[in-house]
N, C-alpha and C. Protein backbone atom coordinates (compact mmCIF):
# COMPACT_ATOMS: atom_id res chain seq x y z
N UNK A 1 107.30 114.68 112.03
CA UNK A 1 107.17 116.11 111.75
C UNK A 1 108.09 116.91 112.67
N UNK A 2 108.61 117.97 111.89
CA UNK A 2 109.36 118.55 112.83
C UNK A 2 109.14 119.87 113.85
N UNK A 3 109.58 119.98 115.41
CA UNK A 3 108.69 120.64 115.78
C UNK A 3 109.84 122.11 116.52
N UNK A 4 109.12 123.43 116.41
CA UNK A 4 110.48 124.18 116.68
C UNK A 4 109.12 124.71 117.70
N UNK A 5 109.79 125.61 118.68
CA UNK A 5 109.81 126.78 119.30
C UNK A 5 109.55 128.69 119.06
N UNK A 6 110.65 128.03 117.57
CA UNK A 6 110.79 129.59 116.79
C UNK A 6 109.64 129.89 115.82
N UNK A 7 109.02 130.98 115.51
CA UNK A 7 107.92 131.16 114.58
C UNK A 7 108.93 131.16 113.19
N UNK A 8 108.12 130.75 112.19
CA UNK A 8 108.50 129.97 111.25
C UNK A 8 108.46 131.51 109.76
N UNK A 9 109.16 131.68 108.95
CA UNK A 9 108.64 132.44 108.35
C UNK A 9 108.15 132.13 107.18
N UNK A 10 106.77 132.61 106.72
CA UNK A 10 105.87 131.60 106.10
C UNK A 10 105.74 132.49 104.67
N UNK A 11 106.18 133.79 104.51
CA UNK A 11 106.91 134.52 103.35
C UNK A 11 107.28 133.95 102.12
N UNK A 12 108.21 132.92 102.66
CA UNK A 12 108.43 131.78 101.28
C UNK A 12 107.24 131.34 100.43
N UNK A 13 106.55 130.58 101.06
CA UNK A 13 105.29 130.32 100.39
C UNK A 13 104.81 130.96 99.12
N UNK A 14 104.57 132.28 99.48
CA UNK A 14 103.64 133.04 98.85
C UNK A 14 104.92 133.70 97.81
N UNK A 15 106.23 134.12 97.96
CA UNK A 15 106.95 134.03 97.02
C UNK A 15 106.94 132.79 95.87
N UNK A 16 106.78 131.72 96.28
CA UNK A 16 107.06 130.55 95.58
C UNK A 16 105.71 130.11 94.77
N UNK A 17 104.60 131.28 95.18
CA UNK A 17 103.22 130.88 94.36
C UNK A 17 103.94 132.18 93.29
N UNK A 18 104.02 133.03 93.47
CA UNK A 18 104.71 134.27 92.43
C UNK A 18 105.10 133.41 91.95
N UNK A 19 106.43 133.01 92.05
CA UNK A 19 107.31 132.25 90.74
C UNK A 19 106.53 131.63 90.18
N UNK A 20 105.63 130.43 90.60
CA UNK A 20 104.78 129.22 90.13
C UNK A 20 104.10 129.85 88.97
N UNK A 21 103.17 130.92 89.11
CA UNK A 21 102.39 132.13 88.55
C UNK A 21 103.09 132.38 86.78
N UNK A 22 104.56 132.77 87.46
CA UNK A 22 105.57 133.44 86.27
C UNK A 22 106.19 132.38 85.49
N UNK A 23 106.06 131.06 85.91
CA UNK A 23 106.58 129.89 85.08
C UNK A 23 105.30 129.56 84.27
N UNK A 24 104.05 129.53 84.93
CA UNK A 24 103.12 129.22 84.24
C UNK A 24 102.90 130.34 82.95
N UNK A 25 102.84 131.84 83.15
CA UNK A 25 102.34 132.30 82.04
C UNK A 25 103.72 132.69 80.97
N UNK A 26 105.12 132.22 81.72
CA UNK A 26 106.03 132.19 81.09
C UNK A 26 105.79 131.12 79.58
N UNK A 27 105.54 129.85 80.01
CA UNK A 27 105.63 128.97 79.59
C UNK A 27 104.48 129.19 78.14
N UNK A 28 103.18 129.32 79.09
CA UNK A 28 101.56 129.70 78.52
C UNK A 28 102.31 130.55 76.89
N UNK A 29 102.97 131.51 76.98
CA UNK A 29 102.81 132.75 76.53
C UNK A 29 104.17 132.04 75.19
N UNK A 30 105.13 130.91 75.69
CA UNK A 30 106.11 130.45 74.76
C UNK A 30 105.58 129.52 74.05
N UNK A 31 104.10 128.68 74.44
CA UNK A 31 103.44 127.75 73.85
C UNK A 31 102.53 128.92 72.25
N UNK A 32 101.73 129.59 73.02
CA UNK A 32 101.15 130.60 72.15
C UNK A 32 102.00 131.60 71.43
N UNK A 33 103.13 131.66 71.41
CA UNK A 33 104.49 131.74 70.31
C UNK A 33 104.39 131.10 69.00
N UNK A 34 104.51 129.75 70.03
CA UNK A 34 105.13 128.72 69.00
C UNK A 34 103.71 128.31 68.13
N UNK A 35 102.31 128.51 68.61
CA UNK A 35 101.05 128.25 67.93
C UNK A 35 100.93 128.94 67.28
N UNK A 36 101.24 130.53 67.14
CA UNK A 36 100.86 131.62 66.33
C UNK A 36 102.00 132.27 65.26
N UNK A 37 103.17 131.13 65.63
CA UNK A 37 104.43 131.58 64.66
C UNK A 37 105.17 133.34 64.55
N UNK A 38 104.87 133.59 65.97
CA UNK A 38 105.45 134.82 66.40
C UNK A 38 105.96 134.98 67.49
N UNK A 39 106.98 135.63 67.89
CA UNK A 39 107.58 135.84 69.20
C UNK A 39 106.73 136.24 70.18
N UNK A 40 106.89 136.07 71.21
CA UNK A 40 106.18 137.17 72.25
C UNK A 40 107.51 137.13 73.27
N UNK A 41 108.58 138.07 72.70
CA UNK A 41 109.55 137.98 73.12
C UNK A 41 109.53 139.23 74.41
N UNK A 42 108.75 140.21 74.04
CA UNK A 42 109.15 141.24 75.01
C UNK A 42 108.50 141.24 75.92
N UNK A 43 107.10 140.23 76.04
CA UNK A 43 106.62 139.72 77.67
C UNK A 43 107.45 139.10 78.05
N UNK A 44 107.83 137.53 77.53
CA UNK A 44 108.93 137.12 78.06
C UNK A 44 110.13 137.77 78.75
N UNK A 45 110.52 138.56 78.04
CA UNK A 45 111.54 139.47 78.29
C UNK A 45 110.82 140.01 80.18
N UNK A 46 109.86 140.66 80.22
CA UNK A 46 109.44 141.19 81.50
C UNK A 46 109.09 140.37 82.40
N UNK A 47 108.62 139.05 82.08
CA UNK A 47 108.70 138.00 82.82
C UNK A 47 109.75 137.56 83.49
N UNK A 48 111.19 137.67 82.24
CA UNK A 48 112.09 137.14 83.18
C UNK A 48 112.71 137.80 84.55
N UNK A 49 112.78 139.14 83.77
CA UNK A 49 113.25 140.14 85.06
C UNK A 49 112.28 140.13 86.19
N UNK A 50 111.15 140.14 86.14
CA UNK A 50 110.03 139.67 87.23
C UNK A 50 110.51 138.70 88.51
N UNK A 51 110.69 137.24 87.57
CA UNK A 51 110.94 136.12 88.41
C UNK A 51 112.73 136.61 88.94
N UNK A 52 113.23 137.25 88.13
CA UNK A 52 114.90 137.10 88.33
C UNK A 52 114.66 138.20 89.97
N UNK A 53 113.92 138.93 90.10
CA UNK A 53 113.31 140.28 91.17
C UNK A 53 112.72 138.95 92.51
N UNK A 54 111.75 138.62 92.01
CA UNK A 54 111.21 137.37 93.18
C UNK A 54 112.71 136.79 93.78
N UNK A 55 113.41 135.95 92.42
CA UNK A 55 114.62 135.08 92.86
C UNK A 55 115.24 135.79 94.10
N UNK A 56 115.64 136.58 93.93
CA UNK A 56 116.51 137.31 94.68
C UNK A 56 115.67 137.62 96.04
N UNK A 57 114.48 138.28 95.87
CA UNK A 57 113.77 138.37 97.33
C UNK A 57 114.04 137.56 98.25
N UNK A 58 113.75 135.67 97.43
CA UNK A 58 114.03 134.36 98.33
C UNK A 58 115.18 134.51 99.14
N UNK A 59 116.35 134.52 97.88
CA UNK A 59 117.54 134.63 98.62
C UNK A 59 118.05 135.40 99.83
N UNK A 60 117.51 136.63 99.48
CA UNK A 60 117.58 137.88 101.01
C UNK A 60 116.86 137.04 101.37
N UNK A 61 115.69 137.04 102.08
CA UNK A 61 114.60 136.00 103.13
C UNK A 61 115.41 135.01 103.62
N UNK A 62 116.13 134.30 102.75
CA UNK A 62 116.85 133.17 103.44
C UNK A 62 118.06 133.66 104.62
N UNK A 63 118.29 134.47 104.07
CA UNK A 63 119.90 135.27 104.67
C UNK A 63 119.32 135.50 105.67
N UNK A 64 118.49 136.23 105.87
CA UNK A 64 117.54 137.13 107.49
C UNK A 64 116.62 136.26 108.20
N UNK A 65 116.33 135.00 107.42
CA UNK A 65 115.21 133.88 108.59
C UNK A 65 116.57 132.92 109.38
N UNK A 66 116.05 132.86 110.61
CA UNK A 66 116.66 131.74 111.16
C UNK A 66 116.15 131.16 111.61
N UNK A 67 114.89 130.61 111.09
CA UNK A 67 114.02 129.45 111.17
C UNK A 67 113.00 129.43 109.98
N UNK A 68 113.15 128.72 108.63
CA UNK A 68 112.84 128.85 107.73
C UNK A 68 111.88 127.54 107.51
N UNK A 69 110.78 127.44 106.85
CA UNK A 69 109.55 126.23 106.78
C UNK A 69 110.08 124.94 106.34
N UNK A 70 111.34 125.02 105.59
CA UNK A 70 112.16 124.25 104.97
C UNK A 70 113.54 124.58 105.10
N UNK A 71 114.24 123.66 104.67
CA UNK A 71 115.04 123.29 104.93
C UNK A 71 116.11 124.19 103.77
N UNK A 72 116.81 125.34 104.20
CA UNK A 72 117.67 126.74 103.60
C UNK A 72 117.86 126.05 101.84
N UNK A 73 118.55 125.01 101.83
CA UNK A 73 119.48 124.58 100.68
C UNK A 73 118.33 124.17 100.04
N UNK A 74 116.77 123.57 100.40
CA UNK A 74 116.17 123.44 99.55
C UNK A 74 115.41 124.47 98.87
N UNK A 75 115.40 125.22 99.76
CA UNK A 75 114.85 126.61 99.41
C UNK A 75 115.45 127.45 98.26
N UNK A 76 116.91 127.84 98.25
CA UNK A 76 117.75 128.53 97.41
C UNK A 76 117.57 127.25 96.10
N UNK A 77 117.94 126.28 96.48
CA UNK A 77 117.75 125.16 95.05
C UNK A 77 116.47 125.21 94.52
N UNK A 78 115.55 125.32 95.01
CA UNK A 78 114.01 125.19 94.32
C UNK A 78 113.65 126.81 93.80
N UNK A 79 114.18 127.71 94.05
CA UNK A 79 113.86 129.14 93.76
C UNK A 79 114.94 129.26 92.43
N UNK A 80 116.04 128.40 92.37
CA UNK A 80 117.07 128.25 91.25
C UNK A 80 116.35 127.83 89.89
N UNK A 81 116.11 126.94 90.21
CA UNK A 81 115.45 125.50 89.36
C UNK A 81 113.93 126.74 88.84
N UNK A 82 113.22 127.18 89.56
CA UNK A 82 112.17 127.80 88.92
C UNK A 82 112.23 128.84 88.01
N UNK A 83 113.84 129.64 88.74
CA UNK A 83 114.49 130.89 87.70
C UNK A 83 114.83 130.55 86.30
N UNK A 84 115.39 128.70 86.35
CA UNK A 84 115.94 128.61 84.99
C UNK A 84 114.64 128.62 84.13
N UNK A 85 114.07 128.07 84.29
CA UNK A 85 112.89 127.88 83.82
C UNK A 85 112.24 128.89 83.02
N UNK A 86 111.71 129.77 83.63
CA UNK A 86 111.77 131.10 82.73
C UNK A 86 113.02 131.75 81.78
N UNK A 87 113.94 131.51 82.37
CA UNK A 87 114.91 131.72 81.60
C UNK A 87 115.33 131.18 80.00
N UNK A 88 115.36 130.23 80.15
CA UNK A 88 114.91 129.28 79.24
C UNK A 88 113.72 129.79 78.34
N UNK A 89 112.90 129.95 78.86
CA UNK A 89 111.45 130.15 77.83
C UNK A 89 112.10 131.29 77.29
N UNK A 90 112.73 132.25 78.48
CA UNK A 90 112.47 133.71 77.21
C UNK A 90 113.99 133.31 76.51
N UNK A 91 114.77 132.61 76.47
CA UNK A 91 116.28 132.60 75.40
C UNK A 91 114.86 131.29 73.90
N UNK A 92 114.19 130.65 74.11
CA UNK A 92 113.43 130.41 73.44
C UNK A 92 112.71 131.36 72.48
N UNK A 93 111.83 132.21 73.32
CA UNK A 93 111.19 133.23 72.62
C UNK A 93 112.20 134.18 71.56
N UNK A 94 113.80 134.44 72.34
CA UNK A 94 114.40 135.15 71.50
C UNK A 94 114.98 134.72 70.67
N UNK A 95 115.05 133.13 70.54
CA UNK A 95 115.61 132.53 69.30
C UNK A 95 114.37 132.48 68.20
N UNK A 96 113.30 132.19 68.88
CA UNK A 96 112.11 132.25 67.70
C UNK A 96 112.40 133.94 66.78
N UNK A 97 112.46 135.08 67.66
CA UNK A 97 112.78 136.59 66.58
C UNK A 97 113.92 136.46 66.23
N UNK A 98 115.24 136.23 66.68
CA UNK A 98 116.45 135.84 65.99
C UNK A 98 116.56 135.17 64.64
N UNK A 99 115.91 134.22 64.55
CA UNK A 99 116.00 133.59 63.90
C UNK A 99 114.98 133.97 62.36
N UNK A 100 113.91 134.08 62.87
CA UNK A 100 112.81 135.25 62.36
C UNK A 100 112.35 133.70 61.50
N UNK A 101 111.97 133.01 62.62
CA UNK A 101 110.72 131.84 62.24
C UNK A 101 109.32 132.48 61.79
N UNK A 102 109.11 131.98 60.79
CA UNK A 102 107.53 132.41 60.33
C UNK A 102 106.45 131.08 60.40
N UNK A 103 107.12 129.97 59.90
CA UNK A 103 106.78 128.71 59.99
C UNK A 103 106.73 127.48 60.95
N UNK A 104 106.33 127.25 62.48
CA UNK A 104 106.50 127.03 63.20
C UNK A 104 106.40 125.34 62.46
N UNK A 105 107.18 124.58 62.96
CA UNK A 105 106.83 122.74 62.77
C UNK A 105 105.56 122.40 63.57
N UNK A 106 105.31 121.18 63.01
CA UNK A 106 104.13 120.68 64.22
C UNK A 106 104.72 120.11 65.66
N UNK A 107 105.93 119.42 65.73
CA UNK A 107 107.00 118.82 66.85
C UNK A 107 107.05 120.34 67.51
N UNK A 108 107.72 121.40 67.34
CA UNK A 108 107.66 121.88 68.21
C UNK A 108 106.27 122.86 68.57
N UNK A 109 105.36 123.14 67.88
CA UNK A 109 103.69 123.41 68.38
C UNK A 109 103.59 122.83 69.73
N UNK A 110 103.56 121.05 69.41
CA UNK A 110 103.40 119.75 70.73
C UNK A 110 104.25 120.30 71.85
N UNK A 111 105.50 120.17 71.54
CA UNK A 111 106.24 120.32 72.55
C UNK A 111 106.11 121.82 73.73
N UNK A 112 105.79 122.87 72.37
CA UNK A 112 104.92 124.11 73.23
C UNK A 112 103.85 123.55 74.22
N UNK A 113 102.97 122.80 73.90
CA UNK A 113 101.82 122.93 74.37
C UNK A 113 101.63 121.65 75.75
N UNK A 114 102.53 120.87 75.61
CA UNK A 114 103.54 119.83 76.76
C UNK A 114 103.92 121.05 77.66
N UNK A 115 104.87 122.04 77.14
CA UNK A 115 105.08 123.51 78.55
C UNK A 115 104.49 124.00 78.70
N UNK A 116 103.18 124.63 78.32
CA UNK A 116 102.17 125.35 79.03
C UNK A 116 101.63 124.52 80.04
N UNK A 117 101.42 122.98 79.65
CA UNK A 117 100.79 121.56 80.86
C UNK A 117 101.66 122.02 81.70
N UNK A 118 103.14 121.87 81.94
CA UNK A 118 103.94 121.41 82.73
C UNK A 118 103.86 123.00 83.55
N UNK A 119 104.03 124.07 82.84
CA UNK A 119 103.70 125.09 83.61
C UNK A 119 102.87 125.24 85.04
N UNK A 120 101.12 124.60 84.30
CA UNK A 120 100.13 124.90 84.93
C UNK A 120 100.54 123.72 86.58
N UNK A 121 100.88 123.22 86.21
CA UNK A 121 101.40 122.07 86.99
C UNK A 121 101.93 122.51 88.16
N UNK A 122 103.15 123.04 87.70
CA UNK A 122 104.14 123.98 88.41
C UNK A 122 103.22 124.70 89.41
N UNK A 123 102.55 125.20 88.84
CA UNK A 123 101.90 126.44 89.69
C UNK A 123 100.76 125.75 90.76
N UNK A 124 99.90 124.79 90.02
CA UNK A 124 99.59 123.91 91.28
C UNK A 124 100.15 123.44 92.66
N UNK A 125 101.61 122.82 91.71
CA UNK A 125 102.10 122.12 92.93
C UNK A 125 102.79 123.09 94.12
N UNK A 126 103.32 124.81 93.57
CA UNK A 126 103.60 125.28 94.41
C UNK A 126 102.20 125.73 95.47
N UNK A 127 101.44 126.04 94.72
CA UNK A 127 100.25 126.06 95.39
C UNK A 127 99.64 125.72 96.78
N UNK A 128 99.97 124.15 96.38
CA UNK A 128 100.02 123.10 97.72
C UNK A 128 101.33 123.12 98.26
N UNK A 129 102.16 123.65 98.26
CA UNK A 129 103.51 123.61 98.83
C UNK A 129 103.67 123.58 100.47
N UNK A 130 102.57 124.63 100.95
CA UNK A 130 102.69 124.45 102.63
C UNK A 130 101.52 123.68 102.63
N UNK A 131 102.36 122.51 103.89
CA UNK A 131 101.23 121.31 103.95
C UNK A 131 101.79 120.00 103.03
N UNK A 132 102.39 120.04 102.08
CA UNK A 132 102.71 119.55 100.95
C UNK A 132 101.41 118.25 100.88
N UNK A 133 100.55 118.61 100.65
CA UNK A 133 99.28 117.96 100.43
C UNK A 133 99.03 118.11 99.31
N UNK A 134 98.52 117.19 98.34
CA UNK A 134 97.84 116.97 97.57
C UNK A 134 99.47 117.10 95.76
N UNK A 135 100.55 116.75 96.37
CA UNK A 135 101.63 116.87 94.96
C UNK A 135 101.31 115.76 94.07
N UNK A 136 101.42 114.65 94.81
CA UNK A 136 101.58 113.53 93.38
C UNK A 136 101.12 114.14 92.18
N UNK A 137 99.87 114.27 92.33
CA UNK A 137 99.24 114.51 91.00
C UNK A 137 99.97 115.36 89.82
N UNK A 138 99.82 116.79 90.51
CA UNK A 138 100.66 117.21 89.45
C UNK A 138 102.21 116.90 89.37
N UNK A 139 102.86 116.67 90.27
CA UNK A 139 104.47 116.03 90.11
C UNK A 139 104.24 115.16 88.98
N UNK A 140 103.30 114.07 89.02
CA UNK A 140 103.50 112.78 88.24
C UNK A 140 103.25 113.70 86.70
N UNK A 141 102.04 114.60 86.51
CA UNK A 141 102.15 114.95 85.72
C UNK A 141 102.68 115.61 84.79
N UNK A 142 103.80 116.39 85.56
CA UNK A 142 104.90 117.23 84.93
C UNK A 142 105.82 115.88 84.43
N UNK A 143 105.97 114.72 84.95
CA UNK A 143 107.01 113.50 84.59
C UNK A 143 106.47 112.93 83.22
N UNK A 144 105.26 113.38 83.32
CA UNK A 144 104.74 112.20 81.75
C UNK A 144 105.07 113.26 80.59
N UNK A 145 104.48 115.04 80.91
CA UNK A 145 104.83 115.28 80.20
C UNK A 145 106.16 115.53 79.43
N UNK A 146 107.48 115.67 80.32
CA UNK A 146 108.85 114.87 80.44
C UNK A 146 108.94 114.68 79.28
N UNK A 147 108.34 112.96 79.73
CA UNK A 147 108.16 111.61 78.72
C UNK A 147 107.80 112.32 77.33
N UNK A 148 106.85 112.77 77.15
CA UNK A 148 106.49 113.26 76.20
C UNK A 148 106.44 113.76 75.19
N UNK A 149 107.62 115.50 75.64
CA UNK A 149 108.45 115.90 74.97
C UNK A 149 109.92 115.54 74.91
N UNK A 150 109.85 114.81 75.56
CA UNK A 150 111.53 113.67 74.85
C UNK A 150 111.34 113.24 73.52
N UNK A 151 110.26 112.11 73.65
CA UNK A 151 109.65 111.69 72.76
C UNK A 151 109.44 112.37 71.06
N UNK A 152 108.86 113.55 71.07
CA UNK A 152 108.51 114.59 70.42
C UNK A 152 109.45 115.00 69.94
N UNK A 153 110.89 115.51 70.46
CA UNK A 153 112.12 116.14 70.33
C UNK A 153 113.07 114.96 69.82
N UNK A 154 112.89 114.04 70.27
CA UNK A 154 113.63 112.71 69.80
C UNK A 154 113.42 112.59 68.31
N UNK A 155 112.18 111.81 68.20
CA UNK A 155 111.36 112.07 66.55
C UNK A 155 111.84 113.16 65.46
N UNK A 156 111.58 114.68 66.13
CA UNK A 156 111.71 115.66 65.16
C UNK A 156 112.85 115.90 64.69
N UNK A 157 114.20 115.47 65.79
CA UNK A 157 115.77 115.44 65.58
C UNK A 157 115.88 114.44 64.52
N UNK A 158 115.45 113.64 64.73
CA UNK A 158 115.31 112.48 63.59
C UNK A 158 114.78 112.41 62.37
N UNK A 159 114.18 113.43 61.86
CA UNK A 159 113.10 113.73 60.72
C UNK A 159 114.31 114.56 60.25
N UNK A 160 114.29 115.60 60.98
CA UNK A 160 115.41 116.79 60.55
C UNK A 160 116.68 117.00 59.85
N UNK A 161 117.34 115.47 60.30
CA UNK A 161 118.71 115.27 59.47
C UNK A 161 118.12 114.72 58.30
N UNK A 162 117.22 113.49 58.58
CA UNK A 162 116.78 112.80 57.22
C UNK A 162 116.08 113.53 55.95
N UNK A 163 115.57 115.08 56.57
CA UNK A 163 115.36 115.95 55.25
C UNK A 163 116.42 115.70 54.49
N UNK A 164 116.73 115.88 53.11
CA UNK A 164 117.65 116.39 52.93
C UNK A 164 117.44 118.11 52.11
N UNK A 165 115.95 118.05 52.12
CA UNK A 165 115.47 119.47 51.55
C UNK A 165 116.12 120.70 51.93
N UNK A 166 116.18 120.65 53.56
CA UNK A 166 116.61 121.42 54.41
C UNK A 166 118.02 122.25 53.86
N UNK A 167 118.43 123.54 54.08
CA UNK A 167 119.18 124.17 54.00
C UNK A 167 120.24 123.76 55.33
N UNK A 168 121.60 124.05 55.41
CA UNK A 168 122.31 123.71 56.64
C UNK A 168 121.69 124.81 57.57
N UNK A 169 121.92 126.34 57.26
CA UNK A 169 120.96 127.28 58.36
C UNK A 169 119.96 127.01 58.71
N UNK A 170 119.36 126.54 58.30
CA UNK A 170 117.80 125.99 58.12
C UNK A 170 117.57 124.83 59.63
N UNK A 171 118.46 123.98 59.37
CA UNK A 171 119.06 122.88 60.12
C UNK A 171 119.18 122.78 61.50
N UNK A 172 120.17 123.84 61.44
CA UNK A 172 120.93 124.44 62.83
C UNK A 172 120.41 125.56 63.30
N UNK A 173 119.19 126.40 62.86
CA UNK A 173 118.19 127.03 63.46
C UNK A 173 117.28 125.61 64.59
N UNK A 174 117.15 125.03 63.52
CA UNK A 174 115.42 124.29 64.53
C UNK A 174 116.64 123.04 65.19
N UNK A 175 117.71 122.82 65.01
CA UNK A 175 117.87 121.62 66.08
C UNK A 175 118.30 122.89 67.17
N UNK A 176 118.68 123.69 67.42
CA UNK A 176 118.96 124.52 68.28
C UNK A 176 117.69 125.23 68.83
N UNK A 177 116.86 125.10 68.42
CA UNK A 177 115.44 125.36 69.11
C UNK A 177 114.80 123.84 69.60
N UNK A 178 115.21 122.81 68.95
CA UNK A 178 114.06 121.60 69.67
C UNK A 178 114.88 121.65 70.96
N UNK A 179 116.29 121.63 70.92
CA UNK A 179 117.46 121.62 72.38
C UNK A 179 116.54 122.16 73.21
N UNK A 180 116.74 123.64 73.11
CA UNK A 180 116.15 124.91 73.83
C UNK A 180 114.60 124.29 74.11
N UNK A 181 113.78 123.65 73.57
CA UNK A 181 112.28 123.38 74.16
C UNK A 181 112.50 122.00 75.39
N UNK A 182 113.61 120.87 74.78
CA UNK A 182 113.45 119.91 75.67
C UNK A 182 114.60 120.30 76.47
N UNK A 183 115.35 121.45 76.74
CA UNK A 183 116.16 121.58 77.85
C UNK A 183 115.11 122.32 79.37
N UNK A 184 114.05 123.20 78.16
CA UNK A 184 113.44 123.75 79.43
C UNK A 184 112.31 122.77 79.90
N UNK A 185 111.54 121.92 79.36
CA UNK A 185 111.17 120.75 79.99
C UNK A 185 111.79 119.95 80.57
N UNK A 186 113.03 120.01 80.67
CA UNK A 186 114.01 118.76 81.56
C UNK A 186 114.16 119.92 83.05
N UNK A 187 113.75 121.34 82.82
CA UNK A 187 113.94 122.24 83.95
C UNK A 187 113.09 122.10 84.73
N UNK A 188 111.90 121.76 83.99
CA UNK A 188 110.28 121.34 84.83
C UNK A 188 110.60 120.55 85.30
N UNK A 189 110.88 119.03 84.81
CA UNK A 189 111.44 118.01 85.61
C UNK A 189 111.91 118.18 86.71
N UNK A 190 113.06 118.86 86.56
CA UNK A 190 114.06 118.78 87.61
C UNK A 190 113.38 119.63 88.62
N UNK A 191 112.22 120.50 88.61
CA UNK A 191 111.92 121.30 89.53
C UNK A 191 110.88 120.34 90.34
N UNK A 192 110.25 119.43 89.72
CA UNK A 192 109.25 118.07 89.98
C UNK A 192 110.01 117.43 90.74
N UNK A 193 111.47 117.32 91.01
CA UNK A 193 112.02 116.53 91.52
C UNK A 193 112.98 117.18 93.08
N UNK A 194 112.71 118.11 92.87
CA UNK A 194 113.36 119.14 93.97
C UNK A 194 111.95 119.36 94.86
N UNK A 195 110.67 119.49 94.18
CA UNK A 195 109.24 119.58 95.17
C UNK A 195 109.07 117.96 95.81
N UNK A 196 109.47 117.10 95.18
CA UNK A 196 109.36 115.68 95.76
C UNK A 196 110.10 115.73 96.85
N UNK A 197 111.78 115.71 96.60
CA UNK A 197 112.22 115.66 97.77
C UNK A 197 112.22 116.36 98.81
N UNK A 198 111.53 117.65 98.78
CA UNK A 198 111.19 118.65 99.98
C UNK A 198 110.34 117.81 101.01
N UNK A 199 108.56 117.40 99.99
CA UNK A 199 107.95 116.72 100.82
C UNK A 199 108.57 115.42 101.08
N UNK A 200 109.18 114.94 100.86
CA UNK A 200 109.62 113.43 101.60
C UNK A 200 109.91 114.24 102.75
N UNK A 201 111.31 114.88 102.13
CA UNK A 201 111.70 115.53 103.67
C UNK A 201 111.19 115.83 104.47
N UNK A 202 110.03 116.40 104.46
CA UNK A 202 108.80 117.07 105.52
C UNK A 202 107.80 116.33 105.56
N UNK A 203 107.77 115.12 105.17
CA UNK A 203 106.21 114.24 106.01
C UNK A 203 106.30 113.75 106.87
């Protein structure tokens, strides 16, 4: 463990439960989209600017601490990784009104409801972040659900060409939305994997 002299500024934390917070009902709110076959584009929308407002707080904080709980580069990278994330959900939400889906598939329903899991997750694991006690659990669980919606997105890409019912717009609407669902689950991932290596770093 590492041991300083300097008081530590512990600010981060409680920023990084905010974000956790805004990924979760980001996510929550793109799942219940995709269940109810309507946008909820203009929470999203306030969500993002929310977290994009937090993002930036981190970044000042980092600039002005010179003794930070972690380690600077993981800090700016893990406050990155949580921004896309929302980001993602709401370019999701605005392809669902763009597009002016009425008919949601069942593949992407699942795959909604895989990001609200991976959300709640999120917000756990920042939760436990000081101390880094108690991650596996939800880390591992943001990885299955991963697995999951790969899986899900894999399948439905695969159904999709083999229509041949399908219109080409038709087509290139929903493979450009399954992208957009398993790109922002590969963001969860990658944020599962940036909270891992913090705590290695710090046990």
């Amino acid at each position: 463990m590492r041991l300083s002299l300097m008081p530590r500024e512990r600010r981060f934390y409680d920023l990084f439960k905010q974000q956790g917070r805004m990924v979760s009902e980001s996510l929550t709110e793109l799942s219940k989209s995709l269940l109810e076959g309507r946008s909820r584009h203009p929470r999203l929308r306030d969500l993002e600017h929310a977290c994009d407002e937090t993002t930036s707080q981190i970044y000042e904080l980092v600039n002005r601490t010179f003794v930070a709980p972690i380690e600077q580069e993981d800090i700016l990278l893990l406050a990155s990784r949580l921004d896309d994330i929302v980001d993602l959900a709401e370019e999701a939400a605005d392809k669902l009104e763009l597009y002016r889906i009425q008919q949601v598939t069942e593949p992407a329903r699942a795959a909604g409801e895989c990001l609200a899991g991976a959300g709640r997750e999120i917000e756990h694991a920042l939760e436990r972040l000081e101390g880094f006690e108690g991650l596996d659990e939800p880390l591992a669980e943001i990885s299955r659900l991963e697995e999951e919606v790969d899986r899900v997105t894999r399948d439905a890409l695969g159904q999709l060409f083999a229509d041949n019912g399908l219109s080409a717009p038709e087509l290139i609407k929903w493979k450009d939305l399954y992208d957009l669902l398993e790109n922002t689950m590969d963001a969860c991932d990658q944020v599962a994997h940036v909270l891992q290596t913090v705590a290695i770093k710090n046990a």
